[in-house]
N, C-alpha and C. Protein backbone atom coordinates (compact mmCIF):
# COMPACT_ATOMS: atom_id res chain seq x y z
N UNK A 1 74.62 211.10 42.51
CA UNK A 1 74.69 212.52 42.76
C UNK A 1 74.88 212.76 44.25
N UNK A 2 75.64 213.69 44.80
CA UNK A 2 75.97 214.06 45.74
C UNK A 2 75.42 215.10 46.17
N UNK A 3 74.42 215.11 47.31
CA UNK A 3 73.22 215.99 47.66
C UNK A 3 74.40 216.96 48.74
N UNK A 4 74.19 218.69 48.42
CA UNK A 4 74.71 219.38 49.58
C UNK A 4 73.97 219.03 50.58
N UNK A 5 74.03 220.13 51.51
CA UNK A 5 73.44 219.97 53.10
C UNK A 5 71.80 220.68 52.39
N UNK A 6 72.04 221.74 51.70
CA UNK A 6 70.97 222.42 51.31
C UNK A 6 70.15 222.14 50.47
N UNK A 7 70.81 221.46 49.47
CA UNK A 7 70.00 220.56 48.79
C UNK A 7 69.09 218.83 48.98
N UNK A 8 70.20 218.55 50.46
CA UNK A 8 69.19 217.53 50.86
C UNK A 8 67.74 217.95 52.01
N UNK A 9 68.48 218.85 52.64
CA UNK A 9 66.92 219.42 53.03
C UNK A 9 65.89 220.32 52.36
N UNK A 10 65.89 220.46 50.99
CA UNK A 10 65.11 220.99 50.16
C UNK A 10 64.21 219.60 50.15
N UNK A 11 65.04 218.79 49.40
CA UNK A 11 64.67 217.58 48.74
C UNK A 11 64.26 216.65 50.36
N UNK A 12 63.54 216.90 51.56
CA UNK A 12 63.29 216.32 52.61
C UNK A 12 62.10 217.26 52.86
N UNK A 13 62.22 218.30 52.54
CA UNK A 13 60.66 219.36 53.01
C UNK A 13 59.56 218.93 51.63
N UNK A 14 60.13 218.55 50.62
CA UNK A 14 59.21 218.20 49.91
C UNK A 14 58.46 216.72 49.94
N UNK A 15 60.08 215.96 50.28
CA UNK A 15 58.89 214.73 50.67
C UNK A 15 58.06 214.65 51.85
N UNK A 16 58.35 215.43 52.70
CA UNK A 16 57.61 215.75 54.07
C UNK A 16 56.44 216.49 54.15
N UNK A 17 56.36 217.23 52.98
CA UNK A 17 55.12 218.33 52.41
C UNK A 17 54.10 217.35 51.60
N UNK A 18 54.46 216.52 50.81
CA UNK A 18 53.68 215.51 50.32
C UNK A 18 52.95 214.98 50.76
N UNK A 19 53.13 214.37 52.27
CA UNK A 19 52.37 213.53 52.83
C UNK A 19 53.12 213.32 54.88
N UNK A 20 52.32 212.91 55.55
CA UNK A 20 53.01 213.23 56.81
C UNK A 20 54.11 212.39 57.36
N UNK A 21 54.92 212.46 57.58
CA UNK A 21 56.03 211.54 57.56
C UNK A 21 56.29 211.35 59.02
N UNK A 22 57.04 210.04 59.29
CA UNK A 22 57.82 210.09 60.79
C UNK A 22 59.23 210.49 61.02
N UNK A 23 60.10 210.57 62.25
CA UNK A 23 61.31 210.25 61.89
C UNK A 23 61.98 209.24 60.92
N UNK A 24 61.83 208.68 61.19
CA UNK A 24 62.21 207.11 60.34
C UNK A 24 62.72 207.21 59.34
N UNK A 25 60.70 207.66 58.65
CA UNK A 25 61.09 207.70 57.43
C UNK A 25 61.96 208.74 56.32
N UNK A 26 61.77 209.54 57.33
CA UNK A 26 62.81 210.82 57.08
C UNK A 26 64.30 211.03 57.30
N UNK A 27 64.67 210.14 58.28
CA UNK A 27 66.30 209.43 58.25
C UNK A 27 66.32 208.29 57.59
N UNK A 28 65.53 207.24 57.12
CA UNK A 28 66.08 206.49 55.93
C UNK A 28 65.91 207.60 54.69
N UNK A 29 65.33 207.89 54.26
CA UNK A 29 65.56 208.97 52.70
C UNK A 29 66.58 209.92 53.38
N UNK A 30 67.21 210.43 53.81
CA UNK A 30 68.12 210.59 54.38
C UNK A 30 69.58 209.90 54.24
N UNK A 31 69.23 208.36 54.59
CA UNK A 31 70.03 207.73 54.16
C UNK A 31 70.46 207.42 52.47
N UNK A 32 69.37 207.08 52.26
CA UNK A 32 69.32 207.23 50.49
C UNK A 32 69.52 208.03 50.02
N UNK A 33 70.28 209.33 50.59
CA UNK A 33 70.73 210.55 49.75
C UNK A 33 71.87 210.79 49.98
N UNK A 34 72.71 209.70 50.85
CA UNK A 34 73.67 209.54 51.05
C UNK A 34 74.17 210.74 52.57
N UNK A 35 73.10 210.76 53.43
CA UNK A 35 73.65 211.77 54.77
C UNK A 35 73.12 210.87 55.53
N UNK A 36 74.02 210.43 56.64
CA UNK A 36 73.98 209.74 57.95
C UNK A 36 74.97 210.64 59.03
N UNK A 37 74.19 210.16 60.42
CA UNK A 37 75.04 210.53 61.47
C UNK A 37 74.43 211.91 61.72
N UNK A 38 75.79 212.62 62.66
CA UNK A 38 75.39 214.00 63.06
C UNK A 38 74.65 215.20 61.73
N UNK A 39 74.86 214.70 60.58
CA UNK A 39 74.32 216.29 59.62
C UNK A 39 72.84 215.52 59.52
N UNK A 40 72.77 214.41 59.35
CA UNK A 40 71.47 214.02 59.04
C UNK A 40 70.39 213.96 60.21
N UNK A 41 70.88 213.99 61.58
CA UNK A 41 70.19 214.47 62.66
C UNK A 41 69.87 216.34 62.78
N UNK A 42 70.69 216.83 61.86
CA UNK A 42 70.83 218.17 61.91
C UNK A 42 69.46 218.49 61.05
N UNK A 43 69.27 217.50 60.19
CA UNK A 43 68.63 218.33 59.27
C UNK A 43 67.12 217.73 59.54
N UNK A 44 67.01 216.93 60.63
CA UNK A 44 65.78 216.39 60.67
C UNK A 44 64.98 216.99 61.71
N UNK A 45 66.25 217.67 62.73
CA UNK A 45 65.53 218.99 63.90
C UNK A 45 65.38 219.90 63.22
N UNK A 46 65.96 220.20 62.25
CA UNK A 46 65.49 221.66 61.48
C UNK A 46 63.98 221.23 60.54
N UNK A 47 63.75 219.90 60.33
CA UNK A 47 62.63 219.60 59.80
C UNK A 47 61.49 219.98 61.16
N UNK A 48 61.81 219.18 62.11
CA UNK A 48 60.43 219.35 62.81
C UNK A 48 60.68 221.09 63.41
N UNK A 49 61.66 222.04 63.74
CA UNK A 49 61.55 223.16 63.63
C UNK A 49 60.48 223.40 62.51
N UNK A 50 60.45 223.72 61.74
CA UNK A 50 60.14 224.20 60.75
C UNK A 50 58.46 223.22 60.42
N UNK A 51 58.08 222.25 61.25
CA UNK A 51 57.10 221.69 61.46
C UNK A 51 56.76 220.44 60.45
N UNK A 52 57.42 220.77 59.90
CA UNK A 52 57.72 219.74 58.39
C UNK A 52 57.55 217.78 58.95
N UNK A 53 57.93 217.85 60.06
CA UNK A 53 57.93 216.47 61.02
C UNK A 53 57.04 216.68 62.01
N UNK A 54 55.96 215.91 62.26
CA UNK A 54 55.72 215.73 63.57
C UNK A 54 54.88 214.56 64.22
N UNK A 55 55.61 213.67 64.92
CA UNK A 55 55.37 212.18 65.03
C UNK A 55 54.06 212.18 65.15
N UNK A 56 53.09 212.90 66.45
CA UNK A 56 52.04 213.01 66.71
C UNK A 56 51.06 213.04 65.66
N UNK A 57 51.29 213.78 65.01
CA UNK A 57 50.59 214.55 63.56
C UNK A 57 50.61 212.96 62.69
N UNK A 58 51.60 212.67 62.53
CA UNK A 58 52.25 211.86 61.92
C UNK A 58 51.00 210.39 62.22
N UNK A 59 51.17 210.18 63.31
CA UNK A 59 50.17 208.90 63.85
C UNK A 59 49.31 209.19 63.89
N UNK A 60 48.32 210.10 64.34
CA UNK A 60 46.68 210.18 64.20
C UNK A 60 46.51 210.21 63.01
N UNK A 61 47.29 210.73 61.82
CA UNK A 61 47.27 210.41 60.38
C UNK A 61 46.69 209.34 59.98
N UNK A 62 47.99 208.74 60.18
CA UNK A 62 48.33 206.90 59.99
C UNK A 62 46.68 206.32 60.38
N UNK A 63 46.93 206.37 62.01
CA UNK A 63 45.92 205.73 62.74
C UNK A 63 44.17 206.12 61.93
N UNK A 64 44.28 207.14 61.16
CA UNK A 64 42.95 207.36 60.93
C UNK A 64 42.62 206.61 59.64
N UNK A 65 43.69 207.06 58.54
CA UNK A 65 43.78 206.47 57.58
C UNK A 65 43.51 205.04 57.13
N UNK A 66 44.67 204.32 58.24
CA UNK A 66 44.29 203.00 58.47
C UNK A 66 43.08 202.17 58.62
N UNK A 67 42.50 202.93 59.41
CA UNK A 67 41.30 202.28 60.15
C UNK A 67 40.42 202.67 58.94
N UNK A 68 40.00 203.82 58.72
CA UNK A 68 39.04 204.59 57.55
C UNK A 68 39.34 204.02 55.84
N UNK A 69 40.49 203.19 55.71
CA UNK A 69 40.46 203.33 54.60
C UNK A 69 41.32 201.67 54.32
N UNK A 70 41.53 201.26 54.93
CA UNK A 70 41.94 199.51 54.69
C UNK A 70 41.16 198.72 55.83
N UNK A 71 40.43 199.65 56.76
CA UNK A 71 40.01 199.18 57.79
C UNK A 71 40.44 198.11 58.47
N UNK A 72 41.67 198.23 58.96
CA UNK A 72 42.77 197.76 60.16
C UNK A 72 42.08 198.01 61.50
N UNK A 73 42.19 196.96 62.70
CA UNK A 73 41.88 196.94 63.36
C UNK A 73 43.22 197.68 64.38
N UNK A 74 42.97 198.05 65.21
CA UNK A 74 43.92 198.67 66.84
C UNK A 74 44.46 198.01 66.99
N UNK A 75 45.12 196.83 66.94
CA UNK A 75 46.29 195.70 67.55
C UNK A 75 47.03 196.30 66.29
N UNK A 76 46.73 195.92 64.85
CA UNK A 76 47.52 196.07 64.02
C UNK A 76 47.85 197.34 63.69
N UNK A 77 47.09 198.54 63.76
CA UNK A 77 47.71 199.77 63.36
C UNK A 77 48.66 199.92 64.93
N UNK A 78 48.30 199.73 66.14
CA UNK A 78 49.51 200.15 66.66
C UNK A 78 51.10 199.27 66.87
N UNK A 79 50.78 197.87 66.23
CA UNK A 79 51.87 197.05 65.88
C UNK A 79 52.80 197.82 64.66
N UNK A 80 52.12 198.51 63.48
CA UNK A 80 52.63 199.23 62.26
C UNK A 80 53.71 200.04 62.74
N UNK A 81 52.61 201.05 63.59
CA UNK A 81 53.21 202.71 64.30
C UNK A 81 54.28 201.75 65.36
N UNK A 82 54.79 200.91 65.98
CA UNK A 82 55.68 200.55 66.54
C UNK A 82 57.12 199.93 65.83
N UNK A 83 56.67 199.57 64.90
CA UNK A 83 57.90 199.59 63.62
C UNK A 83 58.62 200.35 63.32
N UNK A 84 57.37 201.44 63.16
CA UNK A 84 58.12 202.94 62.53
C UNK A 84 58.44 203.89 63.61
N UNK A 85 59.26 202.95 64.85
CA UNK A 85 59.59 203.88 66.01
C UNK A 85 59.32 205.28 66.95
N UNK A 86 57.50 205.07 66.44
CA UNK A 86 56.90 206.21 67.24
C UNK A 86 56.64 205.91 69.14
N UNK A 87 56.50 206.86 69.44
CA UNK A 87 56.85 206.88 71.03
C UNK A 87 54.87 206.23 71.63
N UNK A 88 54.94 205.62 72.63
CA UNK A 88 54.08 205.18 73.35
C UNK A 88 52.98 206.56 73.48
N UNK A 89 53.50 207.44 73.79
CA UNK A 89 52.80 208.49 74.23
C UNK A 89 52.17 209.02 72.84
N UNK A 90 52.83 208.68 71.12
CA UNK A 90 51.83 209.26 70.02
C UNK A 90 51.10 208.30 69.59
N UNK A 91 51.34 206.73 70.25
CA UNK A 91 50.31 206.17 69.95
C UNK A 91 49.03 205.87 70.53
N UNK A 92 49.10 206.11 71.67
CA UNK A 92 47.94 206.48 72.73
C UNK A 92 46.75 207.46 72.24
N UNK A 93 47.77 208.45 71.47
CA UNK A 93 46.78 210.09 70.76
C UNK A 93 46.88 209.48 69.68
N UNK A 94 47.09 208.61 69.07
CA UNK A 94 46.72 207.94 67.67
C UNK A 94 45.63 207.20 67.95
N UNK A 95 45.07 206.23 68.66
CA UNK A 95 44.35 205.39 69.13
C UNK A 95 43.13 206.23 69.40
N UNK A 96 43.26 207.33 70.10
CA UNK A 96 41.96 208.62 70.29
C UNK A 96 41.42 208.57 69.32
N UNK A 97 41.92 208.44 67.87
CA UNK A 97 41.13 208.78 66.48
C UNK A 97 40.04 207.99 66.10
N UNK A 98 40.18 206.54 66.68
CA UNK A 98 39.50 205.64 66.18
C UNK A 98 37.79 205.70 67.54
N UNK A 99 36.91 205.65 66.69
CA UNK A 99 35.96 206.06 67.77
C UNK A 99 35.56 204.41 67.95
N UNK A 100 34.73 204.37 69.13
CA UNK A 100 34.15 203.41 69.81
C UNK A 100 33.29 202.56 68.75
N UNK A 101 32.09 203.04 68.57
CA UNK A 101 31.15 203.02 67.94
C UNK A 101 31.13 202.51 66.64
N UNK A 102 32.14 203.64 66.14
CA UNK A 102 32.47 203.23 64.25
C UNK A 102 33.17 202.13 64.05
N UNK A 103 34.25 201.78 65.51
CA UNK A 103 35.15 200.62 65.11
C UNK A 103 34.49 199.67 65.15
N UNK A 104 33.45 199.11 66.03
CA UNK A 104 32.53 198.74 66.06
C UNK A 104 31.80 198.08 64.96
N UNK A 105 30.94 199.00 64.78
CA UNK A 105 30.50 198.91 63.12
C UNK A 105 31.19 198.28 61.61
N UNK A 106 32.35 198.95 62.09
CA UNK A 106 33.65 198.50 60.76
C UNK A 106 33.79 197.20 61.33
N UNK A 107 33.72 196.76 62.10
CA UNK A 107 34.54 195.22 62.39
C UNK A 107 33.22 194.59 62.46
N UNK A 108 32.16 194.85 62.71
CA UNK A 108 30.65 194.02 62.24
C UNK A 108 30.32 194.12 60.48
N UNK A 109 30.65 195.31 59.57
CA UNK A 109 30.22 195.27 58.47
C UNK A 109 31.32 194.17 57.74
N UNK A 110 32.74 194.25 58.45
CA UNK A 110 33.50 193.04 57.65
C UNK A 110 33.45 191.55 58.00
N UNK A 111 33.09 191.86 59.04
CA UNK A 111 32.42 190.42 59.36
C UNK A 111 31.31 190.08 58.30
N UNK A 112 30.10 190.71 58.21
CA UNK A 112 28.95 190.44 57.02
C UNK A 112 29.89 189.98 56.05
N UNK A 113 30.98 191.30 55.62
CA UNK A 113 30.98 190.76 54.23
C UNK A 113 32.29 189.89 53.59
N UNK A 114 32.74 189.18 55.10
CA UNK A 114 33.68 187.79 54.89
C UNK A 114 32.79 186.55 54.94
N UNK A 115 31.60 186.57 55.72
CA UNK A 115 31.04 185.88 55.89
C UNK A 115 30.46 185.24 54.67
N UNK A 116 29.96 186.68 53.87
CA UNK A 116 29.18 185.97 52.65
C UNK A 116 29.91 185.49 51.71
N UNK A 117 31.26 185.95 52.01
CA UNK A 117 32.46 185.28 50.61
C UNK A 117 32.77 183.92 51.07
N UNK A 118 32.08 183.55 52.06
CA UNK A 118 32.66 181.89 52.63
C UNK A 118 31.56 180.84 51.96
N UNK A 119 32.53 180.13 51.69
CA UNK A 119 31.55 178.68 50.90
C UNK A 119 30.76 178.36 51.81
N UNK A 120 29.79 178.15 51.03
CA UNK A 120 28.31 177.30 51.69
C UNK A 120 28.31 176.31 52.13
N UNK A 121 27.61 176.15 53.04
CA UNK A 121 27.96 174.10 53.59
C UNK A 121 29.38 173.70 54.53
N UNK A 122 29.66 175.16 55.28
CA UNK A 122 30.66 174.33 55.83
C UNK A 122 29.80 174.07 57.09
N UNK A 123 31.23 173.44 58.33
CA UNK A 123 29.81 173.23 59.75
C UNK A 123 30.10 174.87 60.31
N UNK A 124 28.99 174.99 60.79
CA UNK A 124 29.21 176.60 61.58
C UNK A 124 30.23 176.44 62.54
N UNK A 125 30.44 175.68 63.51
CA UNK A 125 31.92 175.94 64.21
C UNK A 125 33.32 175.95 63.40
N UNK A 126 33.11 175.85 62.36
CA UNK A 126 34.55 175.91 61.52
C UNK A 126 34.43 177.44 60.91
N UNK A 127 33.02 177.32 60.76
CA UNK A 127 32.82 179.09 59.52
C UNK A 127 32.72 180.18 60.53
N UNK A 128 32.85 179.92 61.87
CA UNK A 128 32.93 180.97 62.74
C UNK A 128 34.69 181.11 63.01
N UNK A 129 35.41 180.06 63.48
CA UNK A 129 36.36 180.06 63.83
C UNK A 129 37.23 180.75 62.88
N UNK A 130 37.30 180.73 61.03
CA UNK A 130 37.64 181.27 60.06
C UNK A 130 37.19 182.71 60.13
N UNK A 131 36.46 182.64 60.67
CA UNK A 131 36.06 184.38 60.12
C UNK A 131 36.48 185.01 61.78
N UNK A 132 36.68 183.99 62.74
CA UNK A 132 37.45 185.17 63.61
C UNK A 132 38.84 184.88 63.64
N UNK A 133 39.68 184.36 62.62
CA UNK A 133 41.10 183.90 62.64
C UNK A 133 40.91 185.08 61.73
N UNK A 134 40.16 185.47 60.42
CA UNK A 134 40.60 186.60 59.76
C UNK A 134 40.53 187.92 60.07
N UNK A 135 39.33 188.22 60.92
CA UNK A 135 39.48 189.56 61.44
C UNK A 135 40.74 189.36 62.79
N UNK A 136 40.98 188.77 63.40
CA UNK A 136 42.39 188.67 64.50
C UNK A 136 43.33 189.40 63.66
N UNK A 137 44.01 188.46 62.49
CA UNK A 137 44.68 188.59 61.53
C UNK A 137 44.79 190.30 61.27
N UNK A 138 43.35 190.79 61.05
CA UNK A 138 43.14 192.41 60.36
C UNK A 138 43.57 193.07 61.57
N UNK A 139 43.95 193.05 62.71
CA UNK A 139 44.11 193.57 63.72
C UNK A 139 42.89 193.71 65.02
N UNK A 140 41.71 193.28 64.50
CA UNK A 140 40.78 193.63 66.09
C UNK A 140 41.13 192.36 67.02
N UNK A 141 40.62 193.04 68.38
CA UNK A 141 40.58 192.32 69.26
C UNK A 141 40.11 190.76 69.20
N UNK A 142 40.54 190.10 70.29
CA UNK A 142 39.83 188.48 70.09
C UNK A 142 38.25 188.56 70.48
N UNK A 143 38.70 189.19 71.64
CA UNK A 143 36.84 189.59 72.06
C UNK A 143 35.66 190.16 71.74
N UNK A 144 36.60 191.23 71.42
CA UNK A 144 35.11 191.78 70.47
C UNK A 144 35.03 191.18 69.20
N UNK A 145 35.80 190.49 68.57
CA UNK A 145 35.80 189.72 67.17
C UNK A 145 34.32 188.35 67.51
N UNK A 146 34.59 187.91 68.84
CA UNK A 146 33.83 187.02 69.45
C UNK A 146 32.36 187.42 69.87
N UNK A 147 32.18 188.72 70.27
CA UNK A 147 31.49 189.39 70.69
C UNK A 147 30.60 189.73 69.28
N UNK A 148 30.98 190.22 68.60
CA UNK A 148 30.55 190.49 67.26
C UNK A 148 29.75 189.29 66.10
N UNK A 149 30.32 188.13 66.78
CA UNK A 149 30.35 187.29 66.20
C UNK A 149 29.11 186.58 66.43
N UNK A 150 28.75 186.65 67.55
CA UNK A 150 27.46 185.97 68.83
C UNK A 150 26.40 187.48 68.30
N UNK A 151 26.49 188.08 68.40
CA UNK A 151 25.76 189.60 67.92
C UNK A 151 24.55 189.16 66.72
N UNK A 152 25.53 188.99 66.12
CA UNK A 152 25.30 188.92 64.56
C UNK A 152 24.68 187.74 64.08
N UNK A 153 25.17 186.54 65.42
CA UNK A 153 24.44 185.15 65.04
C UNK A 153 24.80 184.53 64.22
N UNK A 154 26.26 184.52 63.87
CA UNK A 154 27.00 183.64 62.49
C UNK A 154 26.83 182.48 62.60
């Protein structure tokens, strides 16, 4: 099917109304509706006119979501948001979302509860080194992964 101009920005405010979108992802579905180039830049300023886009919005989203709800660490949610070609400056105000304290907490409560899913009997310098190769992996820092780690007394 061959989307008009009007009918592909119908069909772009709704996927944009759904849930918060970036550029990106709003010029690839874009692409998949078969508009590239100058109309499909046309219709993606008339999106963030119309507020329907907005990167900022867009990343403290992400960034909160992430952290609150797969509990991703800050290396990796802003490795994600750099994929999806958001600007330095919305990931900085994405990063604001994540508080001190709670990240904190979140990266000590998954520590507990990798720890206890680890077989019994290994030597502790191996069952430490595993459990900070997996939170690295989730995105936190090396240090505070280390830091957390000595805390807690693994």
């Amino acid at each position: 099917m061959v989307y008009t101009a009007e009918q592909a920005l119908e069909a772009l405010q709704h996927y944009c109304a759904y849930q918060d979108r970036c550029h990106q992802e709003a010029r690839d579905k874009l692409y998949e509706l078969g508009y590239g180039g100058p109309p499909a830049e046309e219709i993606i300023v008339e999106l963030i006119r119309d507020k329907y886009l907005d990167e900022e919005r867009f990343a403290r989203s992400y960034a909160r979501g992430k952290f609150k709800m797969k509990r991703w660490g800050r290396y990796r949610i802003r490795n994600e948001l750099k994929q999806r070609k958001i600007s330095a400056y919305c990931i900085k105000k994405a990063m604001t979302e994540i508080d001190e304290a709670e990240y904190y907490d979140t990266l000590c409560r998954e520590l507990e509860r990798r720890n206890a899913a680890e077989k019994p009997g290994q030597h502790p310098y191996l069952r430490r080194r595993r459990l900070a190769d997996y939170l690295v992996k989730r995105g936190y820092e090396s240090g505070l992964v280390w830091q957390a780690i000595n805390d807690l007394e693994l």
